[in-house]
N, C-alpha and C. Protein backbone atom coordinates (compact mmCIF):
# COMPACT_ATOMS: atom_id res chain seq x y z
N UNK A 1 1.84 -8.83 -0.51
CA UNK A 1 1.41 -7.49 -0.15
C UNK A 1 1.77 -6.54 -1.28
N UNK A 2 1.22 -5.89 -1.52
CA UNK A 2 1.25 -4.54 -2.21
C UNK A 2 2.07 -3.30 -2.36
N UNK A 3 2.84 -3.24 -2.88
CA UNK A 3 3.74 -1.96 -2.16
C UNK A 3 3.38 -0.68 -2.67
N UNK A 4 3.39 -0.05 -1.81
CA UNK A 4 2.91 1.49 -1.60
C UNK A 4 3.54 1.64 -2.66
N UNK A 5 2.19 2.72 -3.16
CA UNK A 5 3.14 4.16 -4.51
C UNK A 5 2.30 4.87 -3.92
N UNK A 6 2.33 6.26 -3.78
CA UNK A 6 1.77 7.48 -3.85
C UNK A 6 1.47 8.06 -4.98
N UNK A 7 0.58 8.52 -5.88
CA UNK A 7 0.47 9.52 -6.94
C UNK A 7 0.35 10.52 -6.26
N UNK A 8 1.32 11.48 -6.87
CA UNK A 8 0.09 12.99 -6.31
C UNK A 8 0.10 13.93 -7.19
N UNK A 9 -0.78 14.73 -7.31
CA UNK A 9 -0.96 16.40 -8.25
C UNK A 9 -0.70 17.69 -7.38
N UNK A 10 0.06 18.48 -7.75
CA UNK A 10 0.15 19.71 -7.45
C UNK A 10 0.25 20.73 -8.49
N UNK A 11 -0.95 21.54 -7.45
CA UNK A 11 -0.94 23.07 -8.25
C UNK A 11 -0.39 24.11 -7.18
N UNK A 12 0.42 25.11 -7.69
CA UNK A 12 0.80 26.02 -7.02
C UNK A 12 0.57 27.53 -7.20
N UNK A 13 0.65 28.52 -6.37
CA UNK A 13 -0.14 29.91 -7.03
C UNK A 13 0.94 31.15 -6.07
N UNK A 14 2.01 32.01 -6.83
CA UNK A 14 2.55 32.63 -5.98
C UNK A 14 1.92 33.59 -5.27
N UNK A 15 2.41 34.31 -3.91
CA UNK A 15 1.65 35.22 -3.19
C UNK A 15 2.34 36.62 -2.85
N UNK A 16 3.86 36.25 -3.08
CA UNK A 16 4.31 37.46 -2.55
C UNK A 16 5.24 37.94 -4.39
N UNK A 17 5.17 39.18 -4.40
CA UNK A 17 5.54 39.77 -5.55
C UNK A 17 6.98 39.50 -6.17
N UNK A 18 8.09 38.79 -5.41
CA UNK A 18 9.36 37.97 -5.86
C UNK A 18 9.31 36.71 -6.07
N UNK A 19 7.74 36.19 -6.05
CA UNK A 19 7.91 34.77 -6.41
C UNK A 19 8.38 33.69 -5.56
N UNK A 20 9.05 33.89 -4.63
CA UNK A 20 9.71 33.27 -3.40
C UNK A 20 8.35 32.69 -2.60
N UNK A 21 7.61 33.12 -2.35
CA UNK A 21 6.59 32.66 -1.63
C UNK A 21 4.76 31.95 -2.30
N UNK A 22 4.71 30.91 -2.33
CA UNK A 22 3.74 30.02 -3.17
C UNK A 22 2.67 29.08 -2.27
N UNK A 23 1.46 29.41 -1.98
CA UNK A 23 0.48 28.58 -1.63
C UNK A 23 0.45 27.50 -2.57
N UNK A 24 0.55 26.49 -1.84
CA UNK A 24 0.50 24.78 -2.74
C UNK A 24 -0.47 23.97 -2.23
N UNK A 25 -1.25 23.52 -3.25
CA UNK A 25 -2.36 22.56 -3.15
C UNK A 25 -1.78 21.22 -3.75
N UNK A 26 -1.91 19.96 -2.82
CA UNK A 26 -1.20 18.70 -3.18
C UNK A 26 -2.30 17.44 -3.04
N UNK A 27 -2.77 17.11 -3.88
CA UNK A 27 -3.40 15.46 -4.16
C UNK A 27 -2.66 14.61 -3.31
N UNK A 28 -2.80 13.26 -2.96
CA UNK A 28 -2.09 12.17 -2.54
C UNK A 28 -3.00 11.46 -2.71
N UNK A 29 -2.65 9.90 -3.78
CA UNK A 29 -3.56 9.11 -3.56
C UNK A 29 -2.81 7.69 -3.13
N UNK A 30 -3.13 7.31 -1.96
CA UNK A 30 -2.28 5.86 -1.70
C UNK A 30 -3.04 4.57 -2.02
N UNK A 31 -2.06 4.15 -2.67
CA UNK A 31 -2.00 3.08 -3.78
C UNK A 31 -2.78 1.53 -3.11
N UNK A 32 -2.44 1.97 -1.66
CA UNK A 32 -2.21 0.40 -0.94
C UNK A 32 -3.63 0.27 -0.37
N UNK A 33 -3.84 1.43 0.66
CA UNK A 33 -5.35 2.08 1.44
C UNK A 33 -6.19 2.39 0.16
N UNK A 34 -6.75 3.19 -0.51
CA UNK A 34 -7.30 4.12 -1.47
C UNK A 34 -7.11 5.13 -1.09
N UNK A 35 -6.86 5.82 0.14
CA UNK A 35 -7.18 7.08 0.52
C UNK A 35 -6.77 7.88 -0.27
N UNK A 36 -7.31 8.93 -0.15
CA UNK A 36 -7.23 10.48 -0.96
C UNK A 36 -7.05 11.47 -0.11
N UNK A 37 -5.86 12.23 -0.11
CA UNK A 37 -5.52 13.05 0.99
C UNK A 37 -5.38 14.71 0.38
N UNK A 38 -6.03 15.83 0.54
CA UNK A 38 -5.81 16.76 -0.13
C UNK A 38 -4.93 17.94 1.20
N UNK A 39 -4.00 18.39 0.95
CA UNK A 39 -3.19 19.22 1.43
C UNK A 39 -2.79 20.86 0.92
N UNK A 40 -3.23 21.72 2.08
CA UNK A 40 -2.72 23.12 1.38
C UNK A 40 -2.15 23.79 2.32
N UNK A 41 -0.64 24.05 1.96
CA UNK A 41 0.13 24.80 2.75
C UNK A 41 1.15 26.03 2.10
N UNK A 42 1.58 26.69 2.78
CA UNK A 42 2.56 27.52 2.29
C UNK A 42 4.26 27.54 2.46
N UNK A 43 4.82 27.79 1.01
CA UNK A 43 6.25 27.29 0.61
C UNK A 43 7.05 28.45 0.46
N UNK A 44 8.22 29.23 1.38
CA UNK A 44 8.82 30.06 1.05
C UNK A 44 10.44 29.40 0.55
N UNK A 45 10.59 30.19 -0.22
CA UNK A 45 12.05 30.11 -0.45
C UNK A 45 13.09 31.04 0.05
N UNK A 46 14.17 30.97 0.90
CA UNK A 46 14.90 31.65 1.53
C UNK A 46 15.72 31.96 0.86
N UNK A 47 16.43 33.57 0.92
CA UNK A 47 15.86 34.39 1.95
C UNK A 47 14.32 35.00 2.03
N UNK A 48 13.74 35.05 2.50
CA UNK A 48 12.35 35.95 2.61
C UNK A 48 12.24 36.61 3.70
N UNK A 49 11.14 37.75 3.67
CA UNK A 49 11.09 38.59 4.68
C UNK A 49 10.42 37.53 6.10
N UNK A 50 11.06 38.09 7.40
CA UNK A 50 10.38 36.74 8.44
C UNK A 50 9.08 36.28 8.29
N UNK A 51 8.52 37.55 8.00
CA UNK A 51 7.00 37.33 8.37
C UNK A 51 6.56 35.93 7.63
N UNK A 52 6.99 35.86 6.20
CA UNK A 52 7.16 34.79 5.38
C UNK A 52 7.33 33.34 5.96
N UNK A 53 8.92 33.63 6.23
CA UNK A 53 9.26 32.52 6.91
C UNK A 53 8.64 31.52 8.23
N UNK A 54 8.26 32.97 8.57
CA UNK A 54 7.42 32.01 10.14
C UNK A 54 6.11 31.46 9.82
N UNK A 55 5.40 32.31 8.92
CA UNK A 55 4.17 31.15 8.39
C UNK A 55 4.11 30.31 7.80
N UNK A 56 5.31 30.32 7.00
CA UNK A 56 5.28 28.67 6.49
C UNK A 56 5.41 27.49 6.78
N UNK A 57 4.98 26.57 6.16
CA UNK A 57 5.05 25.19 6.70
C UNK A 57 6.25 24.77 6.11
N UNK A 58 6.84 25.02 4.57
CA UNK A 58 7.66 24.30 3.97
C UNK A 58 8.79 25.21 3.90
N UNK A 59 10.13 25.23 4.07
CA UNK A 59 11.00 26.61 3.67
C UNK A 59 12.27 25.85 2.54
N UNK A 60 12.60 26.18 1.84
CA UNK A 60 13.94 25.78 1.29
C UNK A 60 14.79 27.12 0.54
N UNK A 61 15.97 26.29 0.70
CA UNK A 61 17.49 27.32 0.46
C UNK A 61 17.72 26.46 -0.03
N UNK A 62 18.56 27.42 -1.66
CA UNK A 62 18.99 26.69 -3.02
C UNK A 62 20.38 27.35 -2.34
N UNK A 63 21.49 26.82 -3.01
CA UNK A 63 22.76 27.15 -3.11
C UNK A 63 23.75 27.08 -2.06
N UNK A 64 22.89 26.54 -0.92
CA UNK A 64 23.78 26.06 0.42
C UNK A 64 23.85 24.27 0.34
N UNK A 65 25.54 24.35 1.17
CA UNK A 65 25.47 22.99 1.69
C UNK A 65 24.18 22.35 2.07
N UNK A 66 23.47 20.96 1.75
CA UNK A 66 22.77 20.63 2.30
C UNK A 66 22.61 20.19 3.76
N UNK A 67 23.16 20.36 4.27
CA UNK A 67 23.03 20.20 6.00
C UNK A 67 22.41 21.31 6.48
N UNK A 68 22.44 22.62 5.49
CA UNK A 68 21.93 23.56 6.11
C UNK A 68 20.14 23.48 6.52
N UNK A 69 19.98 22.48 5.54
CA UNK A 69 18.46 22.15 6.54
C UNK A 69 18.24 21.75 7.56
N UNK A 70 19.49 21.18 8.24
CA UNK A 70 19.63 21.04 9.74
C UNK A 70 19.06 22.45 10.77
N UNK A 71 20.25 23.19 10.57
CA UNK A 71 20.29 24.54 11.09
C UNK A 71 18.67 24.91 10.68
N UNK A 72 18.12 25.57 9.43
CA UNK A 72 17.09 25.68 9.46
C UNK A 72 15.82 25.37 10.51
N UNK A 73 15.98 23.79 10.24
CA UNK A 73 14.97 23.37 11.15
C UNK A 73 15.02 23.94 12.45
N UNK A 74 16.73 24.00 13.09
CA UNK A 74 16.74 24.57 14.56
C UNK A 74 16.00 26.34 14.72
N UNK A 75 16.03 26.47 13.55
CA UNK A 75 16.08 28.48 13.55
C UNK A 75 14.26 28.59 13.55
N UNK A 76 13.60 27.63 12.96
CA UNK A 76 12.21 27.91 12.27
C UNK A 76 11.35 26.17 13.26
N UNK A 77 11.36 26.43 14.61
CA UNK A 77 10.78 24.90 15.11
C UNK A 77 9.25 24.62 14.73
N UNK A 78 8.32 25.80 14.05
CA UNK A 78 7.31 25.61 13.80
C UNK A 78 7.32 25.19 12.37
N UNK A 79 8.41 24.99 11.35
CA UNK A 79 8.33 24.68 10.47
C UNK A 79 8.07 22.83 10.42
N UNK A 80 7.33 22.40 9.06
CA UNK A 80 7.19 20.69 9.37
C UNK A 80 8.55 20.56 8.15
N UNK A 81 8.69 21.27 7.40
CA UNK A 81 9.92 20.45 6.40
C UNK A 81 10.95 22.12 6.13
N UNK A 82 12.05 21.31 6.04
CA UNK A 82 13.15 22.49 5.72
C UNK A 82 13.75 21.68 4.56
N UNK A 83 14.53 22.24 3.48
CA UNK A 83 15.18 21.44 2.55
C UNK A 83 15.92 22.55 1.99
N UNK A 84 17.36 21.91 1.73
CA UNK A 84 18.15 22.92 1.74
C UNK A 84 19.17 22.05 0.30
N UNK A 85 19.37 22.51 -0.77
CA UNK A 85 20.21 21.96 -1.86
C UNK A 85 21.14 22.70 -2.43
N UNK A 86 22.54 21.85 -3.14
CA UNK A 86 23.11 22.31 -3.83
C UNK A 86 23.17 21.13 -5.23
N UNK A 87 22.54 22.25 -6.02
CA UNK A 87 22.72 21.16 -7.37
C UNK A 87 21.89 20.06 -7.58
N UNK A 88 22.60 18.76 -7.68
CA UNK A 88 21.62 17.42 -7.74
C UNK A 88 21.55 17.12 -6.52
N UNK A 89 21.68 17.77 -5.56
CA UNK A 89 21.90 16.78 -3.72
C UNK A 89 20.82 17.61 -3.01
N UNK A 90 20.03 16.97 -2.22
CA UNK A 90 19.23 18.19 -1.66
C UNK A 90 18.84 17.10 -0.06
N UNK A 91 19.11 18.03 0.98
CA UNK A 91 18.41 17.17 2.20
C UNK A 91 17.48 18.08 2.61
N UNK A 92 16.56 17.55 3.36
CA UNK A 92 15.39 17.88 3.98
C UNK A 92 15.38 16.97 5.53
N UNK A 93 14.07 18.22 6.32
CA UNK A 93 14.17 17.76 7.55
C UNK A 93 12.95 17.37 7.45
N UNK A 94 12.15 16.09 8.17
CA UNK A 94 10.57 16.09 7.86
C UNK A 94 10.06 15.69 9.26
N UNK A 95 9.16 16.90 9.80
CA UNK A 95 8.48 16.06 10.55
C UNK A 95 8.96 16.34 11.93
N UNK A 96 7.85 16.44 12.79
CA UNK A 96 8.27 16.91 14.19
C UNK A 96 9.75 16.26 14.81
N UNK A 97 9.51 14.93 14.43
CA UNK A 97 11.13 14.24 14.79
C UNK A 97 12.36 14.39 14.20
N UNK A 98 11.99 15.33 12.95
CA UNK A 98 13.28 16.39 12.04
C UNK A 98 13.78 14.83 11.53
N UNK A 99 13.29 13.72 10.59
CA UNK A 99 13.49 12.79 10.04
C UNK A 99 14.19 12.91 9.33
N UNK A 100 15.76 12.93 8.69
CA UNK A 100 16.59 13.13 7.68
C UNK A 100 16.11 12.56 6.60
N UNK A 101 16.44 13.03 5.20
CA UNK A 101 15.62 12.27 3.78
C UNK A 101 16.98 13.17 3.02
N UNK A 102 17.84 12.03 2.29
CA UNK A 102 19.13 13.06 1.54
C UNK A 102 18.69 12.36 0.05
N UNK A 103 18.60 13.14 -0.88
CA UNK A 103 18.34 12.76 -1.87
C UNK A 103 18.87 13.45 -3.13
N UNK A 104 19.03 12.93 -4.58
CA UNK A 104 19.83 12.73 -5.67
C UNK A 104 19.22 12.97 -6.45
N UNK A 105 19.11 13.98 -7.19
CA UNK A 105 18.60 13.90 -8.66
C UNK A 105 19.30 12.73 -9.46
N UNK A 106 18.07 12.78 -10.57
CA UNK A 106 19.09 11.84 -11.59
C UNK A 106 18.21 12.66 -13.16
N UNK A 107 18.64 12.04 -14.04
CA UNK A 107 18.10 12.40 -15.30
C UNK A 107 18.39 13.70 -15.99
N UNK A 108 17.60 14.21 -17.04
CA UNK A 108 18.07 15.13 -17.96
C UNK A 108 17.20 16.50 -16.86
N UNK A 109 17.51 17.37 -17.26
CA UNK A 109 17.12 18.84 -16.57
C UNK A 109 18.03 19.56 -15.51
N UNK A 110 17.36 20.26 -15.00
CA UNK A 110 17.67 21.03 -13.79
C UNK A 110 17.25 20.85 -12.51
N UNK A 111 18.17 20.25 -11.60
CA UNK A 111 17.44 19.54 -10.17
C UNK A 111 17.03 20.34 -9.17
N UNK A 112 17.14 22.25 -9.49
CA UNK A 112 17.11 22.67 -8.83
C UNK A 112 15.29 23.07 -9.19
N UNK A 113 14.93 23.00 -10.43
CA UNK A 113 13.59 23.32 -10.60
C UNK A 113 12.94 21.99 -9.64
N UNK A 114 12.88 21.29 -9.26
CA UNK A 114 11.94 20.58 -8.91
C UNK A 114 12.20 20.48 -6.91
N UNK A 115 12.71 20.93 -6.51
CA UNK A 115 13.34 20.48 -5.30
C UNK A 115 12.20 21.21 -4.06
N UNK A 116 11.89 22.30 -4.79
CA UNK A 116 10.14 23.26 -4.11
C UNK A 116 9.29 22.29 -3.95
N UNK A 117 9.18 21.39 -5.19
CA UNK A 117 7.89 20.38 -5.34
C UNK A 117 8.25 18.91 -4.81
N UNK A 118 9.56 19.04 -4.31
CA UNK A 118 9.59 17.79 -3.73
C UNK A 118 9.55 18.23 -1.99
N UNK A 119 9.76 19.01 -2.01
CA UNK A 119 9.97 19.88 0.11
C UNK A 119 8.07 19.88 0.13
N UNK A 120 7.33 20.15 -0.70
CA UNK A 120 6.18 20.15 -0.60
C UNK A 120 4.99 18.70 -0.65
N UNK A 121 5.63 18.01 -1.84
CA UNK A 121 5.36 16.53 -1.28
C UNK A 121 5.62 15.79 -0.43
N UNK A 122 7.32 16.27 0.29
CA UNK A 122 7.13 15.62 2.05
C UNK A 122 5.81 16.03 3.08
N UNK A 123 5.76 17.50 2.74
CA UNK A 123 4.72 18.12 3.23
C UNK A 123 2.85 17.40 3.51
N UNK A 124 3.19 16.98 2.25
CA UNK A 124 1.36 16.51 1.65
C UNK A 124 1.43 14.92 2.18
N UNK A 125 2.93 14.25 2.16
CA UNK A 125 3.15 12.72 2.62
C UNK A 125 2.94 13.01 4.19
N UNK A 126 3.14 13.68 5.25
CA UNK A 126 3.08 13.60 6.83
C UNK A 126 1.34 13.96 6.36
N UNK A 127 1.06 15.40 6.07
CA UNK A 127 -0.41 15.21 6.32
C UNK A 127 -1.21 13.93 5.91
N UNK A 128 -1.27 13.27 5.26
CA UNK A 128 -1.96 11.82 4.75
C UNK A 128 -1.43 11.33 6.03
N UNK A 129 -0.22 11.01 6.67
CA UNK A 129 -0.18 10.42 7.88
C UNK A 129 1.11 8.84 7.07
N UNK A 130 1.87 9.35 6.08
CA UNK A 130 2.35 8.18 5.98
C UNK A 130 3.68 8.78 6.77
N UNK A 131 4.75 7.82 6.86
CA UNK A 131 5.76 7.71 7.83
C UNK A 131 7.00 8.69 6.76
N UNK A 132 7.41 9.42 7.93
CA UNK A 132 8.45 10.61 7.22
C UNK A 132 9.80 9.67 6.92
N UNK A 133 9.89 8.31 7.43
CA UNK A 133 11.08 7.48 7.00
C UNK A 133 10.80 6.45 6.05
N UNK A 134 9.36 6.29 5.50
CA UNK A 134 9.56 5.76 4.42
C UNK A 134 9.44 6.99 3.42
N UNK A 135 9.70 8.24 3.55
CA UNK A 135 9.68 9.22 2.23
C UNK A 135 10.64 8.73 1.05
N UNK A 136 11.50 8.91 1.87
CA UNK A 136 13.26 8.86 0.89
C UNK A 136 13.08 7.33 -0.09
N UNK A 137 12.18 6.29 0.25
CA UNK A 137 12.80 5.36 -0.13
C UNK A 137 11.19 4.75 -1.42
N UNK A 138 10.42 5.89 -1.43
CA UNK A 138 9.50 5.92 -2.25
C UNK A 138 10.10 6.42 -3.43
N UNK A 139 10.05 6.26 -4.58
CA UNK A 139 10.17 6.43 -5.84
C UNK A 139 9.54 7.65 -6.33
N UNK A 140 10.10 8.57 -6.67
CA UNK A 140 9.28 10.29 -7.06
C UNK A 140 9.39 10.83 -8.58
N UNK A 141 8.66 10.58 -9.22
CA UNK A 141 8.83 10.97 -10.55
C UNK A 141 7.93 12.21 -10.52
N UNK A 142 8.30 13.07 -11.14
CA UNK A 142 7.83 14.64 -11.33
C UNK A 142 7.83 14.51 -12.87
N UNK A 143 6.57 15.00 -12.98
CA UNK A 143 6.10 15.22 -14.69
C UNK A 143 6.37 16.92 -14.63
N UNK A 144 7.14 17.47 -15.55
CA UNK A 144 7.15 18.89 -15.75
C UNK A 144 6.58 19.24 -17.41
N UNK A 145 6.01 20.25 -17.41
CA UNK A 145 5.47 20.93 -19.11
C UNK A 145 4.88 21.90 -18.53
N UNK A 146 4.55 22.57 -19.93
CA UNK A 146 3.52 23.57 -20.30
C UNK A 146 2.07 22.83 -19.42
N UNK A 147 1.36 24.17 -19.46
CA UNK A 147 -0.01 23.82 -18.75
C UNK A 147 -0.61 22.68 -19.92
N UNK A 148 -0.78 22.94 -21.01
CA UNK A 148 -1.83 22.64 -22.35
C UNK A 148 -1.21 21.27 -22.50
N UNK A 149 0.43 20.87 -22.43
CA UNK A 149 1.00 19.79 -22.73
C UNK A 149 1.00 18.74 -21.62
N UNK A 150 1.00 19.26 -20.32
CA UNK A 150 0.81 17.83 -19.46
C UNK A 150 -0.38 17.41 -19.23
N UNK A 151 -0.37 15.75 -19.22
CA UNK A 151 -1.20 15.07 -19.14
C UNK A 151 -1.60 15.09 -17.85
N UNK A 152 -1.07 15.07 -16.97
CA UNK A 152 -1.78 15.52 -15.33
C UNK A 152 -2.06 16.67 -15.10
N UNK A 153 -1.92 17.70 -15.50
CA UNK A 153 -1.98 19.30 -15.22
C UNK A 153 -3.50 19.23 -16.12
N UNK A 154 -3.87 18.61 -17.42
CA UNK A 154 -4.81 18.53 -18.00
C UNK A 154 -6.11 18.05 -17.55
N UNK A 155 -6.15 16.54 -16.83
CA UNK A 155 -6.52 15.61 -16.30
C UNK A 155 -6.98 16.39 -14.81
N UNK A 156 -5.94 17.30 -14.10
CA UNK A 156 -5.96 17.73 -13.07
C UNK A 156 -7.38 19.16 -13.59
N UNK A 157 -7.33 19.71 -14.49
CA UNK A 157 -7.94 21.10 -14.87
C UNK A 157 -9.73 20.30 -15.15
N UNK A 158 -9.13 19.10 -16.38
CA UNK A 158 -11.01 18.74 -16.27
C UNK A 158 -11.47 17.94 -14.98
N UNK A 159 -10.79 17.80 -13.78
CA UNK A 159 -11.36 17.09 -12.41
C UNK A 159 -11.98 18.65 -11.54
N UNK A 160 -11.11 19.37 -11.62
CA UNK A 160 -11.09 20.14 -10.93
C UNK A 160 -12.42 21.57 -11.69
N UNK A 161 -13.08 20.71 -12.87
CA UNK A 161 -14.10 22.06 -13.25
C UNK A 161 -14.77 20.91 -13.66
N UNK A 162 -14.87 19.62 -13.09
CA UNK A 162 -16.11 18.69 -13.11
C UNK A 162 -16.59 18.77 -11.44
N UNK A 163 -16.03 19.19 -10.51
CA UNK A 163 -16.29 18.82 -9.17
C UNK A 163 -16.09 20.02 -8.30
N UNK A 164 -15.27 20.74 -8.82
CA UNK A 164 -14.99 22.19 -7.81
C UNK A 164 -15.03 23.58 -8.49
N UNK A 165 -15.04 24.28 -7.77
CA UNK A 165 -15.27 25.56 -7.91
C UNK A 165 -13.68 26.20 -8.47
N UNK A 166 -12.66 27.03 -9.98
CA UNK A 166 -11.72 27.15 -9.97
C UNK A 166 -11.18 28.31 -8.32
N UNK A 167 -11.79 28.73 -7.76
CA UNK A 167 -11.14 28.92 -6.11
C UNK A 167 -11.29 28.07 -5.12
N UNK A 168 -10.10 27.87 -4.49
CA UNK A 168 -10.05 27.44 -3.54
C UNK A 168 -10.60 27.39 -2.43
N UNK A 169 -11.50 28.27 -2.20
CA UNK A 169 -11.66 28.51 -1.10
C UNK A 169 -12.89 28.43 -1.44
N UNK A 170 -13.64 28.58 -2.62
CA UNK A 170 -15.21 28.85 -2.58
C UNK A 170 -16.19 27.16 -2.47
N UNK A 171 -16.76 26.69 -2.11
CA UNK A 171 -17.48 25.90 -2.01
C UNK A 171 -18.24 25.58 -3.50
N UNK A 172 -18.84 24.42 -3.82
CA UNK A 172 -18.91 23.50 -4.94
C UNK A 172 -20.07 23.78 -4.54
N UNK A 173 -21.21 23.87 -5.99
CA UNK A 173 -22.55 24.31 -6.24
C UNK A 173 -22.92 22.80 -5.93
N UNK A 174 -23.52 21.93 -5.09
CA UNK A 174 -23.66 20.41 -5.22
C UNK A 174 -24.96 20.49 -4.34
């Protein structure tokens, strides 16, 4: 048998004027099925004003114990993922059954830049419909650069002006 990988692409676009709050568009392509799963939800970072908080799907808090995504989840029940980090450690809640996922940076950088884009790929993994307990134990490599220098951000720009419209929302001349 085959073992699952997920690829996925994300683009993100902030909405509220501190940057804290980001509509995210997420690819998923599973490796095993073919399927192609496209996902768009909204990611605040706490603190934010409620209004924020309650529409989002994804919320995370940098600089707290990670358990505090526990609490989260209890405070925000319409939320699908909470993720809460300090440093290289970050837990998240996923998923109506609040699925624990505790996870470790490793490597050169800053673990706190990527931890938005990983609370948002749990996000894009439940919508495709894969299981919130095999998240943690999938393998997640995050490509970071400049727009012009990554090879997926590139790859992602000529797919996305061979087939779609650059808005989201507008419908494809086809």
């Amino acid at each position: 048998m085959t073992p699952r990988m997920v690829v996925a692409m994300a683009s993100e676009m902030a909405v509220s004027p501190n940057g804290g709050v980001h509509q995210v568009r997420t690819v998923l392509l599973d490796t095993v099925t073919g399927t192609v799963s496209v996902d768009d939800h909204g990611r605040t970072r706490l603190p934010a004003p409620a209004r924020w908080s309650q529409l989002s799907d994804v919320l995370i808090e940098s600089g707290t114990e990670p358990a505090r995504a526990d609490a989260m989840a209890l405070i925000h029940p319409g939320v699908l993922v909470t993720a809460a980090y300090q440093g290289s450690r970050c837990r998240l809640r996923i998923g109506p059954a609040r699925t624990v996922c505790e996870l470790t940076a490793s490597g050169v950088g800053r673990p706190a830049d990527v931890w938005g884009a990983v609370a948002s790929l749990a996000h894009a993994w439940l919508v495709a419909g894969l299981p919130a307990e095999e998240f943690g134990s999938t393998p997640l490599r995050l490509l970071r650069g400049q727009a012009s220098s990554s090879p997926l951000r590139a790859w992602w720009s000529r797919r996305r002006t061979d087939s779609a419209s650059g808005d989201w929302d507008l419908p494809t001349d086809e």
